[in-house]
PDB file of N, CA and C in Angstrom:
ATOM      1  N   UNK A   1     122.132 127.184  64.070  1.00  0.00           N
ATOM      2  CA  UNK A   1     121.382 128.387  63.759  1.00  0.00           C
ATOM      3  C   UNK A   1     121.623 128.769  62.307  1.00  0.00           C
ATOM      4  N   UNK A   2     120.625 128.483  60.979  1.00  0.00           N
ATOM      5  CA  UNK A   2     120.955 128.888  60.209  1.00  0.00           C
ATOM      6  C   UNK A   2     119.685 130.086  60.094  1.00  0.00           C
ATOM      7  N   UNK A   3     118.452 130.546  60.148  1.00  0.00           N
ATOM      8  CA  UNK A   3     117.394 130.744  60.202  1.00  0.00           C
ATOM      9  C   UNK A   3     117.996 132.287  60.631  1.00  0.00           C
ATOM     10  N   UNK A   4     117.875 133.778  59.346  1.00  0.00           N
ATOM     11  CA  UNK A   4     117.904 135.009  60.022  1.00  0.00           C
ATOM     12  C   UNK A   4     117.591 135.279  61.192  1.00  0.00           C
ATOM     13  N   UNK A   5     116.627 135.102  61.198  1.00  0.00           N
ATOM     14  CA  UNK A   5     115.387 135.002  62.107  1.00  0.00           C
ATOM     15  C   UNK A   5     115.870 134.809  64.017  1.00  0.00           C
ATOM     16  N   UNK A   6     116.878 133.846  63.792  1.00  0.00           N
ATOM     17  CA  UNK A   6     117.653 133.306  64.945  1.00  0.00           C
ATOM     18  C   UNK A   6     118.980 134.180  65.071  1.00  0.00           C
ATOM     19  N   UNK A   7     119.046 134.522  64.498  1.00  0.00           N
ATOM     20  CA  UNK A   7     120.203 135.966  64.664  1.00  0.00           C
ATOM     21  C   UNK A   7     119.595 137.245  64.934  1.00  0.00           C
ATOM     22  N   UNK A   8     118.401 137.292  64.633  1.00  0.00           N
ATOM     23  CA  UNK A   8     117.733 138.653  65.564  1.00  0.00           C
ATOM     24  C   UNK A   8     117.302 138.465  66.875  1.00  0.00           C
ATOM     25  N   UNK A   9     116.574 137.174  66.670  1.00  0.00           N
ATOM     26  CA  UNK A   9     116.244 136.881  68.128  1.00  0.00           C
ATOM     27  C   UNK A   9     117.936 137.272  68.838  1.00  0.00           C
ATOM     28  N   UNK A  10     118.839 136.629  68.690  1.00  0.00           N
ATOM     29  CA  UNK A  10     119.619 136.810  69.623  1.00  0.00           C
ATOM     30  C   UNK A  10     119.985 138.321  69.674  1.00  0.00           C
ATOM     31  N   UNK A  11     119.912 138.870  68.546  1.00  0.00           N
ATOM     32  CA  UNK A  11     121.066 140.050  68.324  1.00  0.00           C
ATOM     33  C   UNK A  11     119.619 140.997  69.445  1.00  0.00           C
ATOM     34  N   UNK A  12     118.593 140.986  69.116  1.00  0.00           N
ATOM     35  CA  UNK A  12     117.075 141.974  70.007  1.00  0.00           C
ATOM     36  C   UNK A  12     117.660 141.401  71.486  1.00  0.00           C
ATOM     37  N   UNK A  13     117.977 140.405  72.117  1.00  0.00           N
ATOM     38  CA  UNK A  13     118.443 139.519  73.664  1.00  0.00           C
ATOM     39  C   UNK A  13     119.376 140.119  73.596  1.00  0.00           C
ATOM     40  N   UNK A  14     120.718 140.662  73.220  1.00  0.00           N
ATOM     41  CA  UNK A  14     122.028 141.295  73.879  1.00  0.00           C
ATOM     42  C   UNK A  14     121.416 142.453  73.351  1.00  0.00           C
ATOM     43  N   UNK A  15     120.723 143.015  72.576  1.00  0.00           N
ATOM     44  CA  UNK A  15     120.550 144.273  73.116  1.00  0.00           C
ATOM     45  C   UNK A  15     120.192 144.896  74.540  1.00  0.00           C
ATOM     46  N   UNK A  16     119.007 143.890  74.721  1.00  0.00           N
ATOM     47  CA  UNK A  16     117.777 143.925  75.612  1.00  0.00           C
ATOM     48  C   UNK A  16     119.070 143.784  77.201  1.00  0.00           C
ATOM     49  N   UNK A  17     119.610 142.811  77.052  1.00  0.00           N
ATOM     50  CA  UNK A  17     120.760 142.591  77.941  1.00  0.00           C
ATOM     51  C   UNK A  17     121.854 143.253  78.206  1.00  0.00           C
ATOM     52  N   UNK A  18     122.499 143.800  77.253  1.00  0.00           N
ATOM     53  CA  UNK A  18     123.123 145.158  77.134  1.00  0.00           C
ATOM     54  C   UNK A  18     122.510 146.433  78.073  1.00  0.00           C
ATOM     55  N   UNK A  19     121.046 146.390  77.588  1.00  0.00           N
ATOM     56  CA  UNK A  19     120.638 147.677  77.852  1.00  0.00           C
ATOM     57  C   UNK A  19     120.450 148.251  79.545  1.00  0.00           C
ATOM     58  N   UNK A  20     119.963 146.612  79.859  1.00  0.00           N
ATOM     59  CA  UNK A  20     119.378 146.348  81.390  1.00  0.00           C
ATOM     60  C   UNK A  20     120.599 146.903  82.198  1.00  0.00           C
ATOM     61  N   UNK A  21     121.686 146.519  81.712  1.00  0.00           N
ATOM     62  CA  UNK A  21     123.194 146.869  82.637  1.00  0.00           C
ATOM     63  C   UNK A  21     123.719 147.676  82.448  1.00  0.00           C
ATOM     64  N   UNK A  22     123.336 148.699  81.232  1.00  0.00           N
ATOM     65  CA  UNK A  22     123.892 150.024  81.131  1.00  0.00           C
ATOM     66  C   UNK A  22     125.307 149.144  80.483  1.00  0.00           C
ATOM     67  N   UNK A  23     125.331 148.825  79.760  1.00  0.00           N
ATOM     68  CA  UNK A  23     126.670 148.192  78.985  1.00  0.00           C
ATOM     69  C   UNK A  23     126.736 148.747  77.564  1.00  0.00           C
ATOM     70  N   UNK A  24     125.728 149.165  77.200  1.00  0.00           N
ATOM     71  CA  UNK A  24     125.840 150.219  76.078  1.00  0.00           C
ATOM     72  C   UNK A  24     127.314 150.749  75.439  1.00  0.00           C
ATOM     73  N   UNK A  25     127.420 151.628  76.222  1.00  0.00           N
ATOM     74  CA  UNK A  25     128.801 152.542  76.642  1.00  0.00           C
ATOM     75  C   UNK A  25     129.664 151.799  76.465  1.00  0.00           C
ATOM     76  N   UNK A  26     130.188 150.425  76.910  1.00  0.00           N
ATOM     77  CA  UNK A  26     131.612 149.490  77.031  1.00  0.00           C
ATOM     78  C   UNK A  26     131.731 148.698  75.104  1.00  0.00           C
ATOM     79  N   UNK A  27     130.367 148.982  74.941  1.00  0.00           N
ATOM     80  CA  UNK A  27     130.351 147.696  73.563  1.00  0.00           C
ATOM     81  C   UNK A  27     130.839 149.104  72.138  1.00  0.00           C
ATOM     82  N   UNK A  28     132.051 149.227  72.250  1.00  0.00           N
ATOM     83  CA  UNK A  28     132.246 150.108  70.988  1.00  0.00           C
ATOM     84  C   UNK A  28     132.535 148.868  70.288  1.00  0.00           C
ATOM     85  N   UNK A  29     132.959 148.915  68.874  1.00  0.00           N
ATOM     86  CA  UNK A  29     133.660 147.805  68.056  1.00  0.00           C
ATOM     87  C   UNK A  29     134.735 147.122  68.187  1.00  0.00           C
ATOM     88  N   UNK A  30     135.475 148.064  69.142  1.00  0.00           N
ATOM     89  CA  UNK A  30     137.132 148.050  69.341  1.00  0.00           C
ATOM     90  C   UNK A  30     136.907 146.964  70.584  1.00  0.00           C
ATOM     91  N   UNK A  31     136.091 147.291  71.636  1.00  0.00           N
ATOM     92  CA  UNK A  31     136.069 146.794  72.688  1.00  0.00           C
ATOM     93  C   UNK A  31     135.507 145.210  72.586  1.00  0.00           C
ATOM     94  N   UNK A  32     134.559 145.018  71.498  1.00  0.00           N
ATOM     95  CA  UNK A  32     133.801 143.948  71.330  1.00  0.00           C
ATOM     96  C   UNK A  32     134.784 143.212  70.939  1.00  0.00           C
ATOM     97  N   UNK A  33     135.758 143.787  69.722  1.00  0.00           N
ATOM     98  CA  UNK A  33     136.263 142.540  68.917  1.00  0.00           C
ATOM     99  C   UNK A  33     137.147 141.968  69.896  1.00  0.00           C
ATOM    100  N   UNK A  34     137.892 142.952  70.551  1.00  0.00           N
ATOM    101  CA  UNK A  34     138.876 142.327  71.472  1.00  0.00           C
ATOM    102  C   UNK A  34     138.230 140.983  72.582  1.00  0.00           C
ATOM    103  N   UNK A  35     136.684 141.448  72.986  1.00  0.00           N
ATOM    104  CA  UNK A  35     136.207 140.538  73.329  1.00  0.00           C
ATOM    105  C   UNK A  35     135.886 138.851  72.965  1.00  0.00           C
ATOM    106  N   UNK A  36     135.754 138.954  71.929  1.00  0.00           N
ATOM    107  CA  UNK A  36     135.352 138.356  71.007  1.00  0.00           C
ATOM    108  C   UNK A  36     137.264 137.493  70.427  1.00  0.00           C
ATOM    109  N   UNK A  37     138.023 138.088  70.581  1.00  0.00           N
ATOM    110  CA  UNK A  37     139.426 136.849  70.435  1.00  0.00           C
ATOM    111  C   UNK A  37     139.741 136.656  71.582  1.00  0.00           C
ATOM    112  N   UNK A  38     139.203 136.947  73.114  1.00  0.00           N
ATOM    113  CA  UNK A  38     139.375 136.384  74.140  1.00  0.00           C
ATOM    114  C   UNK A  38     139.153 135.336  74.309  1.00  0.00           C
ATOM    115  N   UNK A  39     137.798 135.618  74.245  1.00  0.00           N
ATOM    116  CA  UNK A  39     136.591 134.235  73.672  1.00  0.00           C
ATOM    117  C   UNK A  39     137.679 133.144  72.954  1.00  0.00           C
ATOM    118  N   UNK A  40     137.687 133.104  71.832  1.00  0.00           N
ATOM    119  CA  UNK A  40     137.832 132.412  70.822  1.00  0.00           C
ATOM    120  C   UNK A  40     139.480 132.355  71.311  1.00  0.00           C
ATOM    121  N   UNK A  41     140.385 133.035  72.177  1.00  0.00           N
ATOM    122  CA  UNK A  41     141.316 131.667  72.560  1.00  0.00           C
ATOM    123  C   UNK A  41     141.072 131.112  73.809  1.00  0.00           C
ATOM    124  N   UNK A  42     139.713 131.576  74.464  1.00  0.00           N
ATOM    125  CA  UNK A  42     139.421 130.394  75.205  1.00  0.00           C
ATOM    126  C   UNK A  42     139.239 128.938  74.823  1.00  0.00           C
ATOM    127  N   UNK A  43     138.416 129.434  73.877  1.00  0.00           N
ATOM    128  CA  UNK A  43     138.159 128.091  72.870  1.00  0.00           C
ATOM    129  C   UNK A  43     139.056 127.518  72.742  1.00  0.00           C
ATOM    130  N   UNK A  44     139.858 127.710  72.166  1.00  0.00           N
ATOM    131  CA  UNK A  44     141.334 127.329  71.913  1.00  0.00           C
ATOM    132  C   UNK A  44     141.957 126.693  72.756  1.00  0.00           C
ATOM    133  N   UNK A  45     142.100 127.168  73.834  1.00  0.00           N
ATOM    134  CA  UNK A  45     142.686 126.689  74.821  1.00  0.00           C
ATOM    135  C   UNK A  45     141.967 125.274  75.383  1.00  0.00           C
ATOM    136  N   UNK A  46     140.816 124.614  75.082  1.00  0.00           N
ATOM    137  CA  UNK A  46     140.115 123.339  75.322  1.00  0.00           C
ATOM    138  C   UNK A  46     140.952 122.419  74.136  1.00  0.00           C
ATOM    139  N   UNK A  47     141.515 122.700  72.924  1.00  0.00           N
ATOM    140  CA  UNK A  47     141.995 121.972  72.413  1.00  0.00           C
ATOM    141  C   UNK A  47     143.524 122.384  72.383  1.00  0.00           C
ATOM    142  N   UNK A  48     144.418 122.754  73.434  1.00  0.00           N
ATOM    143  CA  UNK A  48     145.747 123.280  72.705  1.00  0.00           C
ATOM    144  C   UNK A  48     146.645 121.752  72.765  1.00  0.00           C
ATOM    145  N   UNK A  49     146.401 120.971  73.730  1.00  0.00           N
ATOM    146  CA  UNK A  49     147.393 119.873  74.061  1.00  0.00           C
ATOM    147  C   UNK A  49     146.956 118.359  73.450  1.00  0.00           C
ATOM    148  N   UNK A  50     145.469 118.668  72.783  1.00  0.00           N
ATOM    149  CA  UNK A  50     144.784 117.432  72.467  1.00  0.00           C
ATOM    150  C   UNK A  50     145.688 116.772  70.761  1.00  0.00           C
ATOM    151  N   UNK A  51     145.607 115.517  70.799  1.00  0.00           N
ATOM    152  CA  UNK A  51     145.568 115.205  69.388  1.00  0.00           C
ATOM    153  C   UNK A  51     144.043 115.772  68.509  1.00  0.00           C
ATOM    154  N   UNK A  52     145.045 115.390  66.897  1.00  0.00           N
ATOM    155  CA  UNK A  52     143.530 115.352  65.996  1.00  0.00           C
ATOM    156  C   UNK A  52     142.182 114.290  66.443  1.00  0.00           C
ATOM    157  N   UNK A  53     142.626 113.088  66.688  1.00  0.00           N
ATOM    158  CA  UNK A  53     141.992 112.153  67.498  1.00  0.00           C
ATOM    159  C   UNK A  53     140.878 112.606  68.751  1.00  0.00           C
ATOM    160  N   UNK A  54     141.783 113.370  69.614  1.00  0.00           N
ATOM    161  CA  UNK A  54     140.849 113.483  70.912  1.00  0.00           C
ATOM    162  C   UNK A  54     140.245 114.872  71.282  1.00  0.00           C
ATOM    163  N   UNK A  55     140.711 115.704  69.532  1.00  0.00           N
ATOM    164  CA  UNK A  55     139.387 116.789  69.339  1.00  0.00           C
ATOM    165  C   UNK A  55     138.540 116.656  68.718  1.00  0.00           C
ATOM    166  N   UNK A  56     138.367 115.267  68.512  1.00  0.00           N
ATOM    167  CA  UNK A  56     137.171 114.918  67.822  1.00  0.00           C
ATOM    168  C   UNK A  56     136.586 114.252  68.693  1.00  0.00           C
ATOM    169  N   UNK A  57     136.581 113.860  69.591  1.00  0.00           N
ATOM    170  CA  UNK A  57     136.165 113.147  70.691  1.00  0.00           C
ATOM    171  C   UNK A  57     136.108 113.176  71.920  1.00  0.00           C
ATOM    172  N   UNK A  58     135.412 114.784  72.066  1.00  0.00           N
ATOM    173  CA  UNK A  58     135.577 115.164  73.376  1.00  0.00           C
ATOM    174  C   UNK A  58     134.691 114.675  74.609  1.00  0.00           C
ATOM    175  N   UNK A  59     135.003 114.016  75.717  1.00  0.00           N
ATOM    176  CA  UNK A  59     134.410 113.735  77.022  1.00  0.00           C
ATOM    177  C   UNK A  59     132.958 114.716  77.131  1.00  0.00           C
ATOM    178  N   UNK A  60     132.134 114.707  77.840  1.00  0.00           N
ATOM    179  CA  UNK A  60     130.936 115.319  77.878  1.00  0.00           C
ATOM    180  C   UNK A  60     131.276 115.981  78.601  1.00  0.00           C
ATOM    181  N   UNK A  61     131.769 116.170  79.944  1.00  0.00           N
ATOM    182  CA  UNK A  61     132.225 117.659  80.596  1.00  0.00           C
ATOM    183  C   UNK A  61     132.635 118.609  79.922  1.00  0.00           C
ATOM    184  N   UNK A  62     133.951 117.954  78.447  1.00  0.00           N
ATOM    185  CA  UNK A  62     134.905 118.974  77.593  1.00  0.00           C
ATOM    186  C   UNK A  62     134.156 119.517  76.843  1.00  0.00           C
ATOM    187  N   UNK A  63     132.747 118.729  76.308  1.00  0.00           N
ATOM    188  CA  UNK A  63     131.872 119.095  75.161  1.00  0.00           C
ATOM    189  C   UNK A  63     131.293 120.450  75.707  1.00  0.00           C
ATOM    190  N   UNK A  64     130.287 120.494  77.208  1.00  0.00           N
ATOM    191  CA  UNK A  64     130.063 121.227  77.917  1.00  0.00           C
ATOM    192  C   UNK A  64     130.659 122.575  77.644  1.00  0.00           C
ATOM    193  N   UNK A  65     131.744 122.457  78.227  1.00  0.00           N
ATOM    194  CA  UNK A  65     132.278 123.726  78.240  1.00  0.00           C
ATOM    195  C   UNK A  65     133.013 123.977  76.897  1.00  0.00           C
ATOM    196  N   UNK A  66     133.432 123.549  76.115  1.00  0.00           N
ATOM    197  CA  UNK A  66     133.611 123.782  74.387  1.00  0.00           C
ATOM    198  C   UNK A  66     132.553 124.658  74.096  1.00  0.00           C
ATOM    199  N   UNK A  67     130.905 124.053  74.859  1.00  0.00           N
ATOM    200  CA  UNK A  67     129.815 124.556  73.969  1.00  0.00           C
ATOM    201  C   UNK A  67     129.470 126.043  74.715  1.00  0.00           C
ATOM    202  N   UNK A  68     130.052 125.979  75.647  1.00  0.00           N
ATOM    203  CA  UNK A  68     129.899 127.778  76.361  1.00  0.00           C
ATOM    204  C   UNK A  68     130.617 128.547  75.842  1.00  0.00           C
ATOM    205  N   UNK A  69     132.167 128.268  75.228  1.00  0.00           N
ATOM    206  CA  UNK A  69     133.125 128.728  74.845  1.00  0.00           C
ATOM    207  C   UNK A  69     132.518 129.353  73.352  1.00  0.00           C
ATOM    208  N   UNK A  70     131.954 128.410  72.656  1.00  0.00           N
ATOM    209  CA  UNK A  70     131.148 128.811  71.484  1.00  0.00           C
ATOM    210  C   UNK A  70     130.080 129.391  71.438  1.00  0.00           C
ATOM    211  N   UNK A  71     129.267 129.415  72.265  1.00  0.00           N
ATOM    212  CA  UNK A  71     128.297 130.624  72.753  1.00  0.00           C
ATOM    213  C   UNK A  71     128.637 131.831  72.728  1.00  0.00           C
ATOM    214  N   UNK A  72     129.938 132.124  73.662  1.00  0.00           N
ATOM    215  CA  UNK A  72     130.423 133.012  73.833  1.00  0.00           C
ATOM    216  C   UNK A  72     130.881 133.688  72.672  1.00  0.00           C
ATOM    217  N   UNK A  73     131.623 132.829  72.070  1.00  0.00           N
ATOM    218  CA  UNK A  73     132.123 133.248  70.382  1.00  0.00           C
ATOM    219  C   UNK A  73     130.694 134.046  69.870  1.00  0.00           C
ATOM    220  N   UNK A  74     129.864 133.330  69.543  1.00  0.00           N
ATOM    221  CA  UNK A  74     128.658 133.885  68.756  1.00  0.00           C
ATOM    222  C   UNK A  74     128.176 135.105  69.479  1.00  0.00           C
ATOM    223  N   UNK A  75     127.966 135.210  70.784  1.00  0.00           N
ATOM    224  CA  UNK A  75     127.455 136.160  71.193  1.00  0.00           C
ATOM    225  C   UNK A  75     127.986 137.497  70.528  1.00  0.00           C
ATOM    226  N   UNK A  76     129.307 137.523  70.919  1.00  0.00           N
ATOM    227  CA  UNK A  76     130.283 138.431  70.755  1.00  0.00           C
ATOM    228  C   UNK A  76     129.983 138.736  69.262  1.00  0.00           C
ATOM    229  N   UNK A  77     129.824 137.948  68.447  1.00  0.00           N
ATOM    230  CA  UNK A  77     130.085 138.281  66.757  1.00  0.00           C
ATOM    231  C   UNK A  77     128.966 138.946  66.968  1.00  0.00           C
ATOM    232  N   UNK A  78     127.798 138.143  66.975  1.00  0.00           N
ATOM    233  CA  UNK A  78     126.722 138.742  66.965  1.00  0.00           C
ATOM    234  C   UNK A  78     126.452 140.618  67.102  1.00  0.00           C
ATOM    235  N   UNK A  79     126.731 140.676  68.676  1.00  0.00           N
ATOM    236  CA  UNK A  79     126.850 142.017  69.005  1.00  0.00           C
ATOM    237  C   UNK A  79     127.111 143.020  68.204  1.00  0.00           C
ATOM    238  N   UNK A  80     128.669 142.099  68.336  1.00  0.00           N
ATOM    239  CA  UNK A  80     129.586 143.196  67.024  1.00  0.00           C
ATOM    240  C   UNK A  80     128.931 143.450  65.665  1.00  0.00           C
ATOM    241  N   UNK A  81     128.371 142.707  64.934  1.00  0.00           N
ATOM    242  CA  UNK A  81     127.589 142.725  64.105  1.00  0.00           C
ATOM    243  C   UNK A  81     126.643 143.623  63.846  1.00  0.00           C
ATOM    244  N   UNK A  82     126.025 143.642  64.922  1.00  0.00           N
ATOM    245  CA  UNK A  82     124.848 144.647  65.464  1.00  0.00           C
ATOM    246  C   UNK A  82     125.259 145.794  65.590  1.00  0.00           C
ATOM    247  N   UNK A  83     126.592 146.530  66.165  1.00  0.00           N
ATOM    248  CA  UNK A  83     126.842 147.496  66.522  1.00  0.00           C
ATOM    249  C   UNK A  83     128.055 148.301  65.219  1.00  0.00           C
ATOM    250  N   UNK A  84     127.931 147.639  64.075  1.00  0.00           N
ATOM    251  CA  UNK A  84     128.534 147.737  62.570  1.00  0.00           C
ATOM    252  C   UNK A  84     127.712 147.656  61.841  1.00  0.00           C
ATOM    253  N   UNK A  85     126.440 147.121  61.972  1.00  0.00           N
ATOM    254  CA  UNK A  85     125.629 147.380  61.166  1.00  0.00           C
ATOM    255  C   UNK A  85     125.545 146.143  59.927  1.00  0.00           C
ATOM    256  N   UNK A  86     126.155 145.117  60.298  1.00  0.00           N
ATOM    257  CA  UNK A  86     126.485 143.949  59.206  1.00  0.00           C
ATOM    258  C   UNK A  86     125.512 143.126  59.157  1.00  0.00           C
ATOM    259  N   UNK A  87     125.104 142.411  58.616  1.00  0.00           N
ATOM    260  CA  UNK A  87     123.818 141.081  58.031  1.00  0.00           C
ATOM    261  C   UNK A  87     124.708 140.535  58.634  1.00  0.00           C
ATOM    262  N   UNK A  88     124.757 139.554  59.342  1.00  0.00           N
ATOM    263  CA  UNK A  88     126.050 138.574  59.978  1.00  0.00           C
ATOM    264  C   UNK A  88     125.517 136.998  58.495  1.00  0.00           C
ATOM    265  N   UNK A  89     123.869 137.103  58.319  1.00  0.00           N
ATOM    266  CA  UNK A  89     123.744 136.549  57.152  1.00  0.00           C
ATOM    267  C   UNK A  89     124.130 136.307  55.909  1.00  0.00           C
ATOM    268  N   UNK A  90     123.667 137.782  55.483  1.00  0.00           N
ATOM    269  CA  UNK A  90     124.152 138.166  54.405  1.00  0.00           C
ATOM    270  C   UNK A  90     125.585 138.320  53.732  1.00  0.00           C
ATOM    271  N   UNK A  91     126.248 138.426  54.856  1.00  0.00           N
ATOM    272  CA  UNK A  91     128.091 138.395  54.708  1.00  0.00           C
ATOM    273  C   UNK A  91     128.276 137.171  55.073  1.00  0.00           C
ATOM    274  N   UNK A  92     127.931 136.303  55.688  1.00  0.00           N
ATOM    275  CA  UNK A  92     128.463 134.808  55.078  1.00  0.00           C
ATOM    276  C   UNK A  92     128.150 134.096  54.044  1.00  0.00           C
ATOM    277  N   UNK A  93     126.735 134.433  53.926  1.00  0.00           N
ATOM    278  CA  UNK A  93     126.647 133.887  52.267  1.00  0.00           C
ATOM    279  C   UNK A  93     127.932 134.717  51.283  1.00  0.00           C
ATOM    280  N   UNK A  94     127.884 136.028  51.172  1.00  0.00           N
ATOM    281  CA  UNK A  94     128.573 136.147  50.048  1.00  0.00           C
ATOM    282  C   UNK A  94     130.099 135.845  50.122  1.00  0.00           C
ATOM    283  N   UNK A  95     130.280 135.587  51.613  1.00  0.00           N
ATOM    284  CA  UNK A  95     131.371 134.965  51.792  1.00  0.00           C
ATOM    285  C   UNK A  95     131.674 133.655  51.037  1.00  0.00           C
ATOM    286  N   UNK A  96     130.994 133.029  51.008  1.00  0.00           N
ATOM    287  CA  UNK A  96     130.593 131.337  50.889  1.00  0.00           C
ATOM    288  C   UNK A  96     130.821 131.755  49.276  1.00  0.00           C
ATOM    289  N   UNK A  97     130.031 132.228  48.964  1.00  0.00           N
ATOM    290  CA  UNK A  97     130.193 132.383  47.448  1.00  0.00           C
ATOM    291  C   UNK A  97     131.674 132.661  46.829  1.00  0.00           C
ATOM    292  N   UNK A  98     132.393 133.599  47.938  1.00  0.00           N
ATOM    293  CA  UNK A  98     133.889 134.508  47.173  1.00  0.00           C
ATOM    294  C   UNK A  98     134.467 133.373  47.535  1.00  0.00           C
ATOM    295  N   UNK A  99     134.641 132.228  48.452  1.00  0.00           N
ATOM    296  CA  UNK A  99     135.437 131.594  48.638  1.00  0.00           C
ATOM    297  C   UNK A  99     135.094 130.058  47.745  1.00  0.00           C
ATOM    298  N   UNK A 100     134.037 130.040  47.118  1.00  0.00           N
ATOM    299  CA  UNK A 100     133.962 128.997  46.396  1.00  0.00           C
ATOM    300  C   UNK A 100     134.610 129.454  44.753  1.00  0.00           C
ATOM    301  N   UNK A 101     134.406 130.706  44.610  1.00  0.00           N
ATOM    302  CA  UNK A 101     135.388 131.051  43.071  1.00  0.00           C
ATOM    303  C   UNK A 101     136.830 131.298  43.650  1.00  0.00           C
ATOM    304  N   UNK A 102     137.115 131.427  44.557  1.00  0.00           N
ATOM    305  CA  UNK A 102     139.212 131.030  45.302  1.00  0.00           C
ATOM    306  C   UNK A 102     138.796 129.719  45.097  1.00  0.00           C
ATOM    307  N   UNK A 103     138.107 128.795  45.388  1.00  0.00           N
ATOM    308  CA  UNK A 103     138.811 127.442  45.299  1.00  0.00           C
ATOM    309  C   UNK A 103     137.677 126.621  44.863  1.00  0.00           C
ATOM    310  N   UNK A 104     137.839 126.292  43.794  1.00  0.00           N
ATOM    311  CA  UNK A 104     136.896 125.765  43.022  1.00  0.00           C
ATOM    312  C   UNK A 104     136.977 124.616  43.129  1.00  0.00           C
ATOM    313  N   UNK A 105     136.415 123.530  43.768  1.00  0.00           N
ATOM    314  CA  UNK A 105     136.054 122.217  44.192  1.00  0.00           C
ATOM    315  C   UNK A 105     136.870 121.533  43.203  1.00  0.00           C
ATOM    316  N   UNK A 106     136.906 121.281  42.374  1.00  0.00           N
ATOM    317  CA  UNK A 106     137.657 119.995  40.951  1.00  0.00           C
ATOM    318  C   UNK A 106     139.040 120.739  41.107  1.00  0.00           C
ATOM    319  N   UNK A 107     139.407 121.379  41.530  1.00  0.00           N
ATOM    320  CA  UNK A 107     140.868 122.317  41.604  1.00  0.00           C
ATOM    321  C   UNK A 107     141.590 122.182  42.888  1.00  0.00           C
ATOM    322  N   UNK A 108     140.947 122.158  43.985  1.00  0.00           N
ATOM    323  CA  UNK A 108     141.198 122.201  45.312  1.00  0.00           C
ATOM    324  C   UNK A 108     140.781 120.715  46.204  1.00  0.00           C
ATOM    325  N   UNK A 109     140.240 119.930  45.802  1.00  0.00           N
ATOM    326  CA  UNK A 109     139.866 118.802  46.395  1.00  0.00           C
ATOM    327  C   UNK A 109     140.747 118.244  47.193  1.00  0.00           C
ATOM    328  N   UNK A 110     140.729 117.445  48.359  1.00  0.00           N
ATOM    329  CA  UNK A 110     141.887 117.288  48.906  1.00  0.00           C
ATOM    330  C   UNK A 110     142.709 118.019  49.584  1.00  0.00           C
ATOM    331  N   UNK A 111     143.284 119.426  49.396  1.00  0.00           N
ATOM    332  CA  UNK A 111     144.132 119.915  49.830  1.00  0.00           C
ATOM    333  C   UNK A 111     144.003 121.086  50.527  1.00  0.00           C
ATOM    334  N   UNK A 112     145.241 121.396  51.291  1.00  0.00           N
ATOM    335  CA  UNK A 112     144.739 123.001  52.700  1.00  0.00           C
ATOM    336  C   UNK A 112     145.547 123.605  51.684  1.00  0.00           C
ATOM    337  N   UNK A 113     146.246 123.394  50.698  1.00  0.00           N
ATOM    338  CA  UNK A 113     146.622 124.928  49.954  1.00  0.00           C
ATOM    339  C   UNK A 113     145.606 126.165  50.442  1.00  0.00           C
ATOM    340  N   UNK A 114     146.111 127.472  50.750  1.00  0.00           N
ATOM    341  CA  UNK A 114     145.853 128.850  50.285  1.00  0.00           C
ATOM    342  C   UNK A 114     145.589 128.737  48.658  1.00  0.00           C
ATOM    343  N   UNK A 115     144.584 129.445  48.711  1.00  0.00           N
ATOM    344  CA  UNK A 115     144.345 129.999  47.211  1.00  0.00           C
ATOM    345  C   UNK A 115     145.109 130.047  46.216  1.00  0.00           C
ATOM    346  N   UNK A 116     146.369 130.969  46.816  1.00  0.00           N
ATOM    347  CA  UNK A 116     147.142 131.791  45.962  1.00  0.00           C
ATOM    348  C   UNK A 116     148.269 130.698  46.147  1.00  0.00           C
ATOM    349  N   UNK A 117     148.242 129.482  46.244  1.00  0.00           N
ATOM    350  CA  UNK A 117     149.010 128.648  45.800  1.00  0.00           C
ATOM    351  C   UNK A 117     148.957 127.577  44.704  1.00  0.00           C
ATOM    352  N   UNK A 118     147.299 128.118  43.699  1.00  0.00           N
ATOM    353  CA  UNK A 118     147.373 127.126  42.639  1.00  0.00           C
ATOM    354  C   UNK A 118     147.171 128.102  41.867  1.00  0.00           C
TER     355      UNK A 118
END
């Protein structure tokens, strides 16, 4: 999904889905985000025991449910997004941008240094 366009569609669907269940009320920010690192150590939890090797190479059942796990992730951002008022777009681009002047490709090549270690 790179396409705005595909982030409204979804973000207008959990509204619309939200709304049907009266879930309104439960989705403050506080409540979402917490949702939202549940999620994401579910995720986690599909790779905690694997090598580098065999998280790159997950079985099609593991892929499966990896790919619900990541649904779930997005949903959640999404929401949250929606209910903060954020471009979920627009703040990754300028993300993309702040993190390409921290680590400037001919400087950083190669390596997981942090920033603030060159």
């Amino acid at each position: 999904m790179t396409d705005a366009a595909d982030l409204l569609l979804l973000r207008d669907k959990l509204r619309e889905f939200a709304f049907a269940r009266d879930w309104d009320q439960f989705h403050s920010p506080k409540n979402l985000s917490m949702a939202l690192m549940v999620e994401v150590a579910e995720l986690m939890e599909h790779f905690q025991w694997l090598t580098e090797a065999q998280s790159a190479d997950l079985q099609p059942g593991k892929q499966a449910e990896v790919a619900e796990e990541l649904a779930d992730v997005l949903l959640y951002l999404v929401r949250l997004s929606d209910k903060l008022g954020v471009n979920l777009k627009d703040a990754a681009l300028q993300k993309i941008e702040k993190n390409a002047a921290k680590y400037p490709a001919d400087r950083v090549r190669g390596s997981a240094k942090k920033y603030s270690e060159y």
